[in-house]
PDB file of N, CA and C in Angstrom:
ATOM      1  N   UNK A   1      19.630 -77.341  17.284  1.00  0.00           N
ATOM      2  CA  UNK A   1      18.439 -77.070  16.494  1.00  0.00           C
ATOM      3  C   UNK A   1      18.652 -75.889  15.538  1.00  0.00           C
ATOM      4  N   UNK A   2      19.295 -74.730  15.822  1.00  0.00           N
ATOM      5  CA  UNK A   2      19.541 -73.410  15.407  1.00  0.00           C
ATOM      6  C   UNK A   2      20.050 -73.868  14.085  1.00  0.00           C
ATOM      7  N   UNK A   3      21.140 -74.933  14.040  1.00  0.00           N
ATOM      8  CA  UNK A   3      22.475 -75.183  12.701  1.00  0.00           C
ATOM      9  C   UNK A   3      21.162 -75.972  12.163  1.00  0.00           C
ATOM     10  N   UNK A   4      20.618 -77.028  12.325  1.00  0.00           N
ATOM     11  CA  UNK A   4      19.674 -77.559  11.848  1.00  0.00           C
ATOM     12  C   UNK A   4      18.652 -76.947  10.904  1.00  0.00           C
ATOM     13  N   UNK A   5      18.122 -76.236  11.417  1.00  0.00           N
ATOM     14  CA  UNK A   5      17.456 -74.785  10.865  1.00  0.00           C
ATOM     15  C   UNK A   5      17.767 -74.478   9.582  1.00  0.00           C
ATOM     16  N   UNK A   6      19.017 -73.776   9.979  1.00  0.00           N
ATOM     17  CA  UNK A   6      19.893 -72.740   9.088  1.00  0.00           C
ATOM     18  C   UNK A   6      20.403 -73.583   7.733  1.00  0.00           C
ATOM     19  N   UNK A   7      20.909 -74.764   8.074  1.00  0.00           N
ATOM     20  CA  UNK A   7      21.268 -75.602   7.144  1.00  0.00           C
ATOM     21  C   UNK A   7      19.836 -76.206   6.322  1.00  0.00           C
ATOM     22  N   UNK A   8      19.080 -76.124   6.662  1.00  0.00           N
ATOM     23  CA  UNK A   8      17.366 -76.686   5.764  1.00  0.00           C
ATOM     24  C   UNK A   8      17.336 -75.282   5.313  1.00  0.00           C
ATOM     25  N   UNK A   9      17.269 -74.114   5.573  1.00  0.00           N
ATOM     26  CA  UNK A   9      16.790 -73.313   4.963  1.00  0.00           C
ATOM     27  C   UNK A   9      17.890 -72.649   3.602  1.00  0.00           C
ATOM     28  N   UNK A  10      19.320 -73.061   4.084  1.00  0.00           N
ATOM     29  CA  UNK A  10      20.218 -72.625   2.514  1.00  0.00           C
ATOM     30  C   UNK A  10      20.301 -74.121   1.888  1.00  0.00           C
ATOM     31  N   UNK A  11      19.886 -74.740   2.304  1.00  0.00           N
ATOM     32  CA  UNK A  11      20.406 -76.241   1.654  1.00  0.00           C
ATOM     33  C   UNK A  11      18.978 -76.916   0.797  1.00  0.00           C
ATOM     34  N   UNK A  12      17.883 -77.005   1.338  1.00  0.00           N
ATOM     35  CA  UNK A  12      16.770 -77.621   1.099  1.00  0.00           C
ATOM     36  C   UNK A  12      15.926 -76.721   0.936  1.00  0.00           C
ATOM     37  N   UNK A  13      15.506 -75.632   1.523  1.00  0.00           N
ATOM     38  CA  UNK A  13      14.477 -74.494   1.266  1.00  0.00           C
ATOM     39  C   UNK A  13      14.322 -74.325  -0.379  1.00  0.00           C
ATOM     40  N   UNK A  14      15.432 -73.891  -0.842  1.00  0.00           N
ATOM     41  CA  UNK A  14      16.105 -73.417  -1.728  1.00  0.00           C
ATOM     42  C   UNK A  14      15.642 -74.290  -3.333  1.00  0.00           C
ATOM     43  N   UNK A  15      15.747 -76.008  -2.995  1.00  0.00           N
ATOM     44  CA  UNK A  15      15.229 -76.814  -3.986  1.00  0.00           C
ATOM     45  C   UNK A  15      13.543 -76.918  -4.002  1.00  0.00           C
ATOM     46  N   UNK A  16      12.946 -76.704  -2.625  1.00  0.00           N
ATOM     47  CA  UNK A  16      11.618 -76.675  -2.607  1.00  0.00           C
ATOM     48  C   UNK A  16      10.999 -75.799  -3.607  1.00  0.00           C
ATOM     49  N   UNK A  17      11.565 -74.327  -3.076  1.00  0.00           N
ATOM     50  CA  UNK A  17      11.234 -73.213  -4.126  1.00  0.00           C
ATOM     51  C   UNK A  17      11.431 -73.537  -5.286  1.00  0.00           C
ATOM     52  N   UNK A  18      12.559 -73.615  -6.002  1.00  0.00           N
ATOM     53  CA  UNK A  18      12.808 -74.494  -7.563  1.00  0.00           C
ATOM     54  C   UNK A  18      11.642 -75.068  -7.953  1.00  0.00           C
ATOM     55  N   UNK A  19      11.221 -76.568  -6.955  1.00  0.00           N
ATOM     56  CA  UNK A  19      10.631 -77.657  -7.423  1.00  0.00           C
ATOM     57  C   UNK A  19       8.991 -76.537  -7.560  1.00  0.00           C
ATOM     58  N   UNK A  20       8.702 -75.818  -6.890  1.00  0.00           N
ATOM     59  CA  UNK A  20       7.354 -75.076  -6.579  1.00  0.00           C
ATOM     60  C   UNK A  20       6.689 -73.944  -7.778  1.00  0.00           C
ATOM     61  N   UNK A  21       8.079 -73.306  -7.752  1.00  0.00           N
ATOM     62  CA  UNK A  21       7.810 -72.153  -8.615  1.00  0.00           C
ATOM     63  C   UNK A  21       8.436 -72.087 -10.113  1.00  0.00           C
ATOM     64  N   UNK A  22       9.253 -73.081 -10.255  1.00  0.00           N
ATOM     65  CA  UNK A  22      10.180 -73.427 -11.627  1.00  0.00           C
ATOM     66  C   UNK A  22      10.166 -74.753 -12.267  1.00  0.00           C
ATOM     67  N   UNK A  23       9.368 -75.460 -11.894  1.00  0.00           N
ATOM     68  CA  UNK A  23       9.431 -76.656 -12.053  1.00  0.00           C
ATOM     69  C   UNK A  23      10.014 -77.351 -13.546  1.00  0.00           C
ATOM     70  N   UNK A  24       9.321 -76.661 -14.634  1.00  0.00           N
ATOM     71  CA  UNK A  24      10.123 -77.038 -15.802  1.00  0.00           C
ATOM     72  C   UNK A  24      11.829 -76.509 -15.911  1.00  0.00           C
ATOM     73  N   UNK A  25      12.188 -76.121 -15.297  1.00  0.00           N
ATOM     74  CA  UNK A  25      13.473 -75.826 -15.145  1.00  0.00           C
ATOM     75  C   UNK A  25      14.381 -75.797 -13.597  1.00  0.00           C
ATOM     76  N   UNK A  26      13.593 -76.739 -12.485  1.00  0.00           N
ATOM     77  CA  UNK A  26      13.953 -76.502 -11.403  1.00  0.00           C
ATOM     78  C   UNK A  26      15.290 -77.176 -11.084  1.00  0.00           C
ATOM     79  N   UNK A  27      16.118 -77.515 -11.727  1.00  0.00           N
ATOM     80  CA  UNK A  27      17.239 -77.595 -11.305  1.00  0.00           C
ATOM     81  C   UNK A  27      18.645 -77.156 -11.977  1.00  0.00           C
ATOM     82  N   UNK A  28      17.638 -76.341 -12.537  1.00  0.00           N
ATOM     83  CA  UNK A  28      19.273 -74.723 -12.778  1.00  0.00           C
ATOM     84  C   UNK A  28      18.831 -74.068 -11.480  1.00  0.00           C
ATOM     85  N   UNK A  29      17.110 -73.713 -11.583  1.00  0.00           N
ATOM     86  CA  UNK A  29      17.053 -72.924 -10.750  1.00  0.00           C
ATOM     87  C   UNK A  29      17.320 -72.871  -9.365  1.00  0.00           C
ATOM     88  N   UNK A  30      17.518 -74.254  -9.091  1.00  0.00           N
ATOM     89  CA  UNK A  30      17.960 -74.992  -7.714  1.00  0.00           C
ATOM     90  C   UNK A  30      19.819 -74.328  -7.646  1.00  0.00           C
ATOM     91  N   UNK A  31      19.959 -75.067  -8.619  1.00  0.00           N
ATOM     92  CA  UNK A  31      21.513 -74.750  -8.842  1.00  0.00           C
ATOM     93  C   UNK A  31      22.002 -73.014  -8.610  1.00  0.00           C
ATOM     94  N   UNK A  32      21.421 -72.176  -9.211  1.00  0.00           N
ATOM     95  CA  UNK A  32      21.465 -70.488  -9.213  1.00  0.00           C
ATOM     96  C   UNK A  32      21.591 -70.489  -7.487  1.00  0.00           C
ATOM     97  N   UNK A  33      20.746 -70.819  -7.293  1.00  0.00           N
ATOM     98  CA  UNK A  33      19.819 -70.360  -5.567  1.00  0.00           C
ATOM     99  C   UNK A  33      20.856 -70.901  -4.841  1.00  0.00           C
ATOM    100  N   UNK A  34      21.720 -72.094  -4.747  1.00  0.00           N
ATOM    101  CA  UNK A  34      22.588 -72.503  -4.180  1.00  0.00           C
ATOM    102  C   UNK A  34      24.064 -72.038  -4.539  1.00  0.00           C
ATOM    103  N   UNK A  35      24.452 -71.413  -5.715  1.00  0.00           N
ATOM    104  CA  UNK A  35      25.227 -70.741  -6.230  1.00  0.00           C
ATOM    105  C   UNK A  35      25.603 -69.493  -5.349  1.00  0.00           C
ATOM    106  N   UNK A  36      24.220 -68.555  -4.807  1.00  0.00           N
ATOM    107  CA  UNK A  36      24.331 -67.658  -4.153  1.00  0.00           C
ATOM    108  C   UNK A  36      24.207 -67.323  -2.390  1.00  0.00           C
ATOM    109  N   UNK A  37      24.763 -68.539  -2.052  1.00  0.00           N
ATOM    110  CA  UNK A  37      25.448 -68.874  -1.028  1.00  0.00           C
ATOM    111  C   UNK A  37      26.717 -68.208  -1.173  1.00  0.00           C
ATOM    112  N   UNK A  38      27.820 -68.257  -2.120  1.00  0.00           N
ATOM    113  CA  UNK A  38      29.082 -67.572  -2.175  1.00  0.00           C
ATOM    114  C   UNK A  38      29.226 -66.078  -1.792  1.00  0.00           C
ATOM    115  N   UNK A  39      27.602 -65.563  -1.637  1.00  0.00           N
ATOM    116  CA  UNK A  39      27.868 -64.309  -1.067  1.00  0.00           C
ATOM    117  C   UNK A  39      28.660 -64.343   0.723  1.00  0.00           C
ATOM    118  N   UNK A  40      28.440 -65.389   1.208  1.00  0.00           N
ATOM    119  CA  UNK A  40      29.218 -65.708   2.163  1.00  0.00           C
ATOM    120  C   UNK A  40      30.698 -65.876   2.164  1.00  0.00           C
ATOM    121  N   UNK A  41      31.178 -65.336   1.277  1.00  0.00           N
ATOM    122  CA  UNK A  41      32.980 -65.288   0.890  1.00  0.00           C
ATOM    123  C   UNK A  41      33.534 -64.198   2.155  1.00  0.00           C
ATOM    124  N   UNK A  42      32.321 -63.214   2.273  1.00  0.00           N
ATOM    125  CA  UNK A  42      32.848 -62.030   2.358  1.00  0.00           C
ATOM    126  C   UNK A  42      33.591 -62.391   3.862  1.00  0.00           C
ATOM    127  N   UNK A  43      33.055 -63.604   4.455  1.00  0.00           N
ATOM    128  CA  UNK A  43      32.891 -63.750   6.121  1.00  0.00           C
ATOM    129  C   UNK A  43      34.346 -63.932   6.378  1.00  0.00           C
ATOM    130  N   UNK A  44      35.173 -64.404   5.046  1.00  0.00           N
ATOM    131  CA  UNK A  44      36.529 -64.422   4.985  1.00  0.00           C
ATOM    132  C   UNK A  44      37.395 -63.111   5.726  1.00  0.00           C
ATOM    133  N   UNK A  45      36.551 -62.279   5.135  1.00  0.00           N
ATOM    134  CA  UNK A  45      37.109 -60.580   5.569  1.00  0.00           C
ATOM    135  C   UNK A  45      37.540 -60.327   7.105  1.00  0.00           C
ATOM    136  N   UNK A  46      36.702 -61.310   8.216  1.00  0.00           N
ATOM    137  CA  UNK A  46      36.257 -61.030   9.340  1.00  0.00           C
ATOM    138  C   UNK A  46      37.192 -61.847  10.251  1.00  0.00           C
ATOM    139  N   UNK A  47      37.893 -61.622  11.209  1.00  0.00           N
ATOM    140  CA  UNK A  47      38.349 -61.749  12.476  1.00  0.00           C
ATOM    141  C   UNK A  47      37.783 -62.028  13.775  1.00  0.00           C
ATOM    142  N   UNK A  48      37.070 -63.413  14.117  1.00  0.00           N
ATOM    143  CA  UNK A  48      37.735 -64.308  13.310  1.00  0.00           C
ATOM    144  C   UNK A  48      36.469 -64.811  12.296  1.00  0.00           C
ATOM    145  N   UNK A  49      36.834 -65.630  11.761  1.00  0.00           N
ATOM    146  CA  UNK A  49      36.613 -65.699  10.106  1.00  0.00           C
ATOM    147  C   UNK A  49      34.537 -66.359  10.882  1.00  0.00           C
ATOM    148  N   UNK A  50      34.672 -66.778  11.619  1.00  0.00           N
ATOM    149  CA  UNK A  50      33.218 -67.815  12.284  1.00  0.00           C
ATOM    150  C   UNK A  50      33.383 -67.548  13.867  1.00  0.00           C
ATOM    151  N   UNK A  51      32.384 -66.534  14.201  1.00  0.00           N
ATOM    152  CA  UNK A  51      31.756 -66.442  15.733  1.00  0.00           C
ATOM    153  C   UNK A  51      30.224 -66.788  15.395  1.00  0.00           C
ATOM    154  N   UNK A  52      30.266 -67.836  16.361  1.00  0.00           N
ATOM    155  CA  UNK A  52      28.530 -67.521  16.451  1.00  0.00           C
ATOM    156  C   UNK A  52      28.037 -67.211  17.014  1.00  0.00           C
ATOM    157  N   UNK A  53      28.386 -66.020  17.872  1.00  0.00           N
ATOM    158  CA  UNK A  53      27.568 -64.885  18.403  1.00  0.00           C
ATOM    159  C   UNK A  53      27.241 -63.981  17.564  1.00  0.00           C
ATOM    160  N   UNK A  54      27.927 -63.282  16.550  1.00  0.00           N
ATOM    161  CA  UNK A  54      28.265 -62.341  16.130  1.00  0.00           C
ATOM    162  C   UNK A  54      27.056 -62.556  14.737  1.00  0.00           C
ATOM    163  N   UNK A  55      26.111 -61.920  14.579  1.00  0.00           N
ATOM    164  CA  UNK A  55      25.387 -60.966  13.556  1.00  0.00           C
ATOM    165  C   UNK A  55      25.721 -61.207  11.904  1.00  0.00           C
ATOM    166  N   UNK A  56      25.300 -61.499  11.159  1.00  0.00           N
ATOM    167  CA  UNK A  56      26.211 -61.595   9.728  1.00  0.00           C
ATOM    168  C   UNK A  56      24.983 -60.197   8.815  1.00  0.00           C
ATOM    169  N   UNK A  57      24.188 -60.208   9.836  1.00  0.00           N
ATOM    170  CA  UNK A  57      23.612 -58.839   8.458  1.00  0.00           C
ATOM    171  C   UNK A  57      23.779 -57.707   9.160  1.00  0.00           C
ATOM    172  N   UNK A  58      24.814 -56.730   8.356  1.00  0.00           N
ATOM    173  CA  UNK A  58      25.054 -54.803   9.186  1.00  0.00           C
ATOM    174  C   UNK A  58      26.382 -55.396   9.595  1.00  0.00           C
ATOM    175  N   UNK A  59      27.042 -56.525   9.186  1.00  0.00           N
ATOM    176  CA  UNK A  59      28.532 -56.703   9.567  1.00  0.00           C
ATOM    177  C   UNK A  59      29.388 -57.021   8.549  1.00  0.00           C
ATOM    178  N   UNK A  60      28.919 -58.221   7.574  1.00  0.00           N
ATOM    179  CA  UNK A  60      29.909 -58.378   6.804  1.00  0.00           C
ATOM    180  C   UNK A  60      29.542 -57.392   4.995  1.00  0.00           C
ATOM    181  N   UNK A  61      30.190 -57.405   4.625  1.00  0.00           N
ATOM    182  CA  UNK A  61      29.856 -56.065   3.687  1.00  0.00           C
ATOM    183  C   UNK A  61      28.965 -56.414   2.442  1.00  0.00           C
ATOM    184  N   UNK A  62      28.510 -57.814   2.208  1.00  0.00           N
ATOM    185  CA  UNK A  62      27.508 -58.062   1.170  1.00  0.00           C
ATOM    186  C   UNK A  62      26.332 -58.332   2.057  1.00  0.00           C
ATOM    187  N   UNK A  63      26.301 -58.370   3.528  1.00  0.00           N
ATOM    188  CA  UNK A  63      25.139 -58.960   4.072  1.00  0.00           C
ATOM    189  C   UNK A  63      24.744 -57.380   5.067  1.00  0.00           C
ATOM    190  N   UNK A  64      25.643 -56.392   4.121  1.00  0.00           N
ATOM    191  CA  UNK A  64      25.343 -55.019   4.848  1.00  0.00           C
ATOM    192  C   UNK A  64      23.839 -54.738   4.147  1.00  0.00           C
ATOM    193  N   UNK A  65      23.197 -53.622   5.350  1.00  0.00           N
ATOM    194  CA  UNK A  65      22.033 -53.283   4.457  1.00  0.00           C
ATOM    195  C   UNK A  65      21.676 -52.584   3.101  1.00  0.00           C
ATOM    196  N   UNK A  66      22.821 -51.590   2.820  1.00  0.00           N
ATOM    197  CA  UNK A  66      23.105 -51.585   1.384  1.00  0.00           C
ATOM    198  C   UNK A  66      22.973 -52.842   0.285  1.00  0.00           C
ATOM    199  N   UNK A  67      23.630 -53.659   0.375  1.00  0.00           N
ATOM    200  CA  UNK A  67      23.690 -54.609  -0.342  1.00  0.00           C
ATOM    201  C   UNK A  67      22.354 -54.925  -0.229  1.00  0.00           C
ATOM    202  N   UNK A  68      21.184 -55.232   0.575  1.00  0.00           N
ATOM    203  CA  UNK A  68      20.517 -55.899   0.524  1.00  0.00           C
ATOM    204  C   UNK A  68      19.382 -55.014   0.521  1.00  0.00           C
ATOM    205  N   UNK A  69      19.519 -53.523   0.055  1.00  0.00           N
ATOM    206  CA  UNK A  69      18.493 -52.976  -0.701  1.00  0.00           C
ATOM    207  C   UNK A  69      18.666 -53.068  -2.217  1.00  0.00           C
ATOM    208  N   UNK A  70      19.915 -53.408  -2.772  1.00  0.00           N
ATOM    209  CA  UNK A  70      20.471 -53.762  -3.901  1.00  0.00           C
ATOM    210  C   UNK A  70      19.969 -54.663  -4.358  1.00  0.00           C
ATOM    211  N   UNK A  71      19.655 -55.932  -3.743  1.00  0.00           N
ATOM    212  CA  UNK A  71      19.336 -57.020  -3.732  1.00  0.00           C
ATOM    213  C   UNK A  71      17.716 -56.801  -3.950  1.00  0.00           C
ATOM    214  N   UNK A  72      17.345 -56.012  -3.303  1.00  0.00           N
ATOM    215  CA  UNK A  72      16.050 -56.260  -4.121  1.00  0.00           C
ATOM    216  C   UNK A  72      15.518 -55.406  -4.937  1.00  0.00           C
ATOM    217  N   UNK A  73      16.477 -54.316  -4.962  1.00  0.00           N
ATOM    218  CA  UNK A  73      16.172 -53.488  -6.549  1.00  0.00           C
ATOM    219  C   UNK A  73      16.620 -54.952  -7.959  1.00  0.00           C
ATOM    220  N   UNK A  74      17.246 -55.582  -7.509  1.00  0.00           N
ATOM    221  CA  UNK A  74      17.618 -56.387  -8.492  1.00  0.00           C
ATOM    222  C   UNK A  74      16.255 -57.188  -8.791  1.00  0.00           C
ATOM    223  N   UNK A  75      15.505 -57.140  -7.622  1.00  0.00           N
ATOM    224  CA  UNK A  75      13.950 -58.490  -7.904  1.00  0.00           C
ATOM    225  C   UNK A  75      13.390 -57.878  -9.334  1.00  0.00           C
ATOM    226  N   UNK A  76      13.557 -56.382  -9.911  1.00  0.00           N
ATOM    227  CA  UNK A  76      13.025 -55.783 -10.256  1.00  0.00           C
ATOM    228  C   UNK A  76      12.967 -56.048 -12.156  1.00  0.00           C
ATOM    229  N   UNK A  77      14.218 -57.032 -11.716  1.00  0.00           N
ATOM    230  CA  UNK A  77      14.718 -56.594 -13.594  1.00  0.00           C
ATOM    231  C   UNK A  77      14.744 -58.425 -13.690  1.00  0.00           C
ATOM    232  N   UNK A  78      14.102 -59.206 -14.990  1.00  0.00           N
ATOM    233  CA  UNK A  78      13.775 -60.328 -14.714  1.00  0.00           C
ATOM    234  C   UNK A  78      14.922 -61.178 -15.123  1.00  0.00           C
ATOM    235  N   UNK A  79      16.502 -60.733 -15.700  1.00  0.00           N
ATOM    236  CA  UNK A  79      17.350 -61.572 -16.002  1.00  0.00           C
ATOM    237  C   UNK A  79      18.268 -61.452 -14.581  1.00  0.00           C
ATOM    238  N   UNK A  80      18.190 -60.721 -13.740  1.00  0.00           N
ATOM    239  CA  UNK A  80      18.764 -60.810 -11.993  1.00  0.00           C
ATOM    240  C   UNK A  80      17.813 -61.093 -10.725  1.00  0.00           C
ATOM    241  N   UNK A  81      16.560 -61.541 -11.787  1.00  0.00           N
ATOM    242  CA  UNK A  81      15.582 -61.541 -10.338  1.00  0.00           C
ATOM    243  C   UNK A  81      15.280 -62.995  -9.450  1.00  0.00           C
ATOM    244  N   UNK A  82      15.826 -64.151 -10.099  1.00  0.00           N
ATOM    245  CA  UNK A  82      16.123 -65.237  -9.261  1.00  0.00           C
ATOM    246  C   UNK A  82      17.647 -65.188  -8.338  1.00  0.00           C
ATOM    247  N   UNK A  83      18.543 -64.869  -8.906  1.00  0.00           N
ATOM    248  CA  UNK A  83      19.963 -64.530  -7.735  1.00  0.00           C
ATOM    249  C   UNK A  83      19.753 -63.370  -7.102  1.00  0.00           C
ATOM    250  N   UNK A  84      18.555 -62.301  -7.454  1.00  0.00           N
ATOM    251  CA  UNK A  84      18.013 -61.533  -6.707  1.00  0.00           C
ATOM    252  C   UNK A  84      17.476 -62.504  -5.558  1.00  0.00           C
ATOM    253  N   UNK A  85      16.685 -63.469  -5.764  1.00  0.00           N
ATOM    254  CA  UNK A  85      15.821 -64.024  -4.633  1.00  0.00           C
ATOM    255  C   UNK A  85      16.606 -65.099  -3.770  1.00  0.00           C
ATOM    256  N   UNK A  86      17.734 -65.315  -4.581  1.00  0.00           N
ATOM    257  CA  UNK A  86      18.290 -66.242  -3.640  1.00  0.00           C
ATOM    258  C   UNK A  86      19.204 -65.422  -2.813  1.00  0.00           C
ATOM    259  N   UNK A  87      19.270 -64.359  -2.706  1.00  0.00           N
ATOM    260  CA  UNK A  87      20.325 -63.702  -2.029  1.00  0.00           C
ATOM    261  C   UNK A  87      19.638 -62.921  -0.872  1.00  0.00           C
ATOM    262  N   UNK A  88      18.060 -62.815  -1.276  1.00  0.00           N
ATOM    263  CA  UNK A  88      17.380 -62.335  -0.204  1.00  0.00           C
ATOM    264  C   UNK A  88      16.966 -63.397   0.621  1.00  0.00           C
ATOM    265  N   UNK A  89      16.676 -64.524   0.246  1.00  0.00           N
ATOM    266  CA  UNK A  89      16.279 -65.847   0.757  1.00  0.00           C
ATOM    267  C   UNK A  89      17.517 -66.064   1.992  1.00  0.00           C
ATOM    268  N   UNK A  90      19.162 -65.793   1.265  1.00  0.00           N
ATOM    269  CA  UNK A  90      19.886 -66.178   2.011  1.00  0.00           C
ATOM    270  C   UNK A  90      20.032 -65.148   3.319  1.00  0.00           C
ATOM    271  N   UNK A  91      20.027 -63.788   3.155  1.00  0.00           N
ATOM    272  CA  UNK A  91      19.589 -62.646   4.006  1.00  0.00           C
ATOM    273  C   UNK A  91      18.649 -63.001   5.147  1.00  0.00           C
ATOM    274  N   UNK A  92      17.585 -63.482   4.727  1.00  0.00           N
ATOM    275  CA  UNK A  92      16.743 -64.199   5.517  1.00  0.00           C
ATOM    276  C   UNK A  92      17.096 -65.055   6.599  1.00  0.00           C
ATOM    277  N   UNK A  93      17.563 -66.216   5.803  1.00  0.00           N
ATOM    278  CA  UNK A  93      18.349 -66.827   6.862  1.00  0.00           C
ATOM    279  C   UNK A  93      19.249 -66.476   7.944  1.00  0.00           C
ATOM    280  N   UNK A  94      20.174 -65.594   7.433  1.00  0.00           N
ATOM    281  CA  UNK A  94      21.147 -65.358   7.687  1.00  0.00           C
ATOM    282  C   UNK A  94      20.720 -64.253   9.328  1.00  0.00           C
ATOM    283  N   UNK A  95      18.958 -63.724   8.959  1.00  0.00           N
ATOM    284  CA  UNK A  95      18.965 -63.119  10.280  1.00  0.00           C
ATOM    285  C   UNK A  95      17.801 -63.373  10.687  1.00  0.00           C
ATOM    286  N   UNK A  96      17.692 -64.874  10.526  1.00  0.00           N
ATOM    287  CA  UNK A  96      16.740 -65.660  11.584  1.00  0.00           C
ATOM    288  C   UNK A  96      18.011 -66.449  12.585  1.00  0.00           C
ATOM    289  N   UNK A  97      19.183 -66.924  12.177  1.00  0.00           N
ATOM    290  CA  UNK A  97      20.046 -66.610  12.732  1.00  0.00           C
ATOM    291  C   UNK A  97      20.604 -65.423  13.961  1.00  0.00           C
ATOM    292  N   UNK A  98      20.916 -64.458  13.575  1.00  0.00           N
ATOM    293  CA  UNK A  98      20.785 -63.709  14.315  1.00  0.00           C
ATOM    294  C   UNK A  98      19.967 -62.970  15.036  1.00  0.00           C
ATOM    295  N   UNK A  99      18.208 -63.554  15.062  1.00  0.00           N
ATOM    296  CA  UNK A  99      17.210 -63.393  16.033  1.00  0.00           C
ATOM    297  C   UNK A  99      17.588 -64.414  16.805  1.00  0.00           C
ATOM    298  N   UNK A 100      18.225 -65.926  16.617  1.00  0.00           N
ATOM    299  CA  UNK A 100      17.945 -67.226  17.205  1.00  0.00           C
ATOM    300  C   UNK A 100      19.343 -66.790  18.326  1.00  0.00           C
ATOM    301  N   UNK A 101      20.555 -66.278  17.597  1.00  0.00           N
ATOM    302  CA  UNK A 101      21.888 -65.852  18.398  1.00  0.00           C
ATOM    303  C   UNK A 101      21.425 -64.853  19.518  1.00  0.00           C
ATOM    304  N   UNK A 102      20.792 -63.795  19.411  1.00  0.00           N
ATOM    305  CA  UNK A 102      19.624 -62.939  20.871  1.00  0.00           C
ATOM    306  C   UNK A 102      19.438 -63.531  21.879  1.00  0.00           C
ATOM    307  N   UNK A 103      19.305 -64.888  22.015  1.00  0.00           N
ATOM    308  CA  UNK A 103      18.582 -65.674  23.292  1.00  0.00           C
ATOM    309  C   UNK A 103      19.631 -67.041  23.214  1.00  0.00           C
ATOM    310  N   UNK A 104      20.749 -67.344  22.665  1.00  0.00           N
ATOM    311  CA  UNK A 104      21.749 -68.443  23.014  1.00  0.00           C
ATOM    312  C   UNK A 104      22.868 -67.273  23.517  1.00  0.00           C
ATOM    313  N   UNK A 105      23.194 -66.254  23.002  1.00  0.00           N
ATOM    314  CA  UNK A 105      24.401 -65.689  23.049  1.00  0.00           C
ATOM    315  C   UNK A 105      24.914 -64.617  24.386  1.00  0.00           C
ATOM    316  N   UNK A 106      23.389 -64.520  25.251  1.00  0.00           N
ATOM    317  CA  UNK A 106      23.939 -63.784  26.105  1.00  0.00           C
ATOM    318  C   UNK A 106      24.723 -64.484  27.468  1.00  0.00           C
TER     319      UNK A 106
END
């Protein structure tokens, strides 16, 4: 259920918003929002590369909390404020995840 989840919310969430809030242009904006998934490169960095116990926000270095006060100073300025939102969107995910890993992982 957890991958299920996780996969609707970077995969499909993502076009809803488009279709909702962009509609005359919702499929760049679909496209952007799914674009910024690649912030997940960083997981490359990590040893090993996929635990799923292991936390992805305060570990890998774009899903650190730095980055993701960055991320929403970016909401701020309107030519970065959709890959602003998809990167917080993905943040999101990324630690409903790691609330859901709390209660499978011990």
């Amino acid at each position: 259920m957890q991958q299920l989840v996780h996969y609707f919310l970077h995969l499909i969430f993502p076009g809803i918003i488009s279709w909702i809030f962009f509609r005359r242009d919702w499929v760049k904006c679909y496209i952007i929002l799914l674009l910024t998934m690649l912030v997940d490169l960083d997981h490359l960095l990590a040893t090993p590369i996929f635990d799923p116990c292991r936390c992805s926000i305060g570990f890998h270095p774009l899903h650190s909390y730095w980055a993701i006060a960055v991320y929403c100073v970016l909401l701020f300025f309107p030519k970065t404020r959709l890959v602003a939102l998809g990167l917080l969107m993905h943040m999101a995910t990324d630690g409903i995840d790691c609330l859901w890993s709390l209660h499978t992982c011990r």
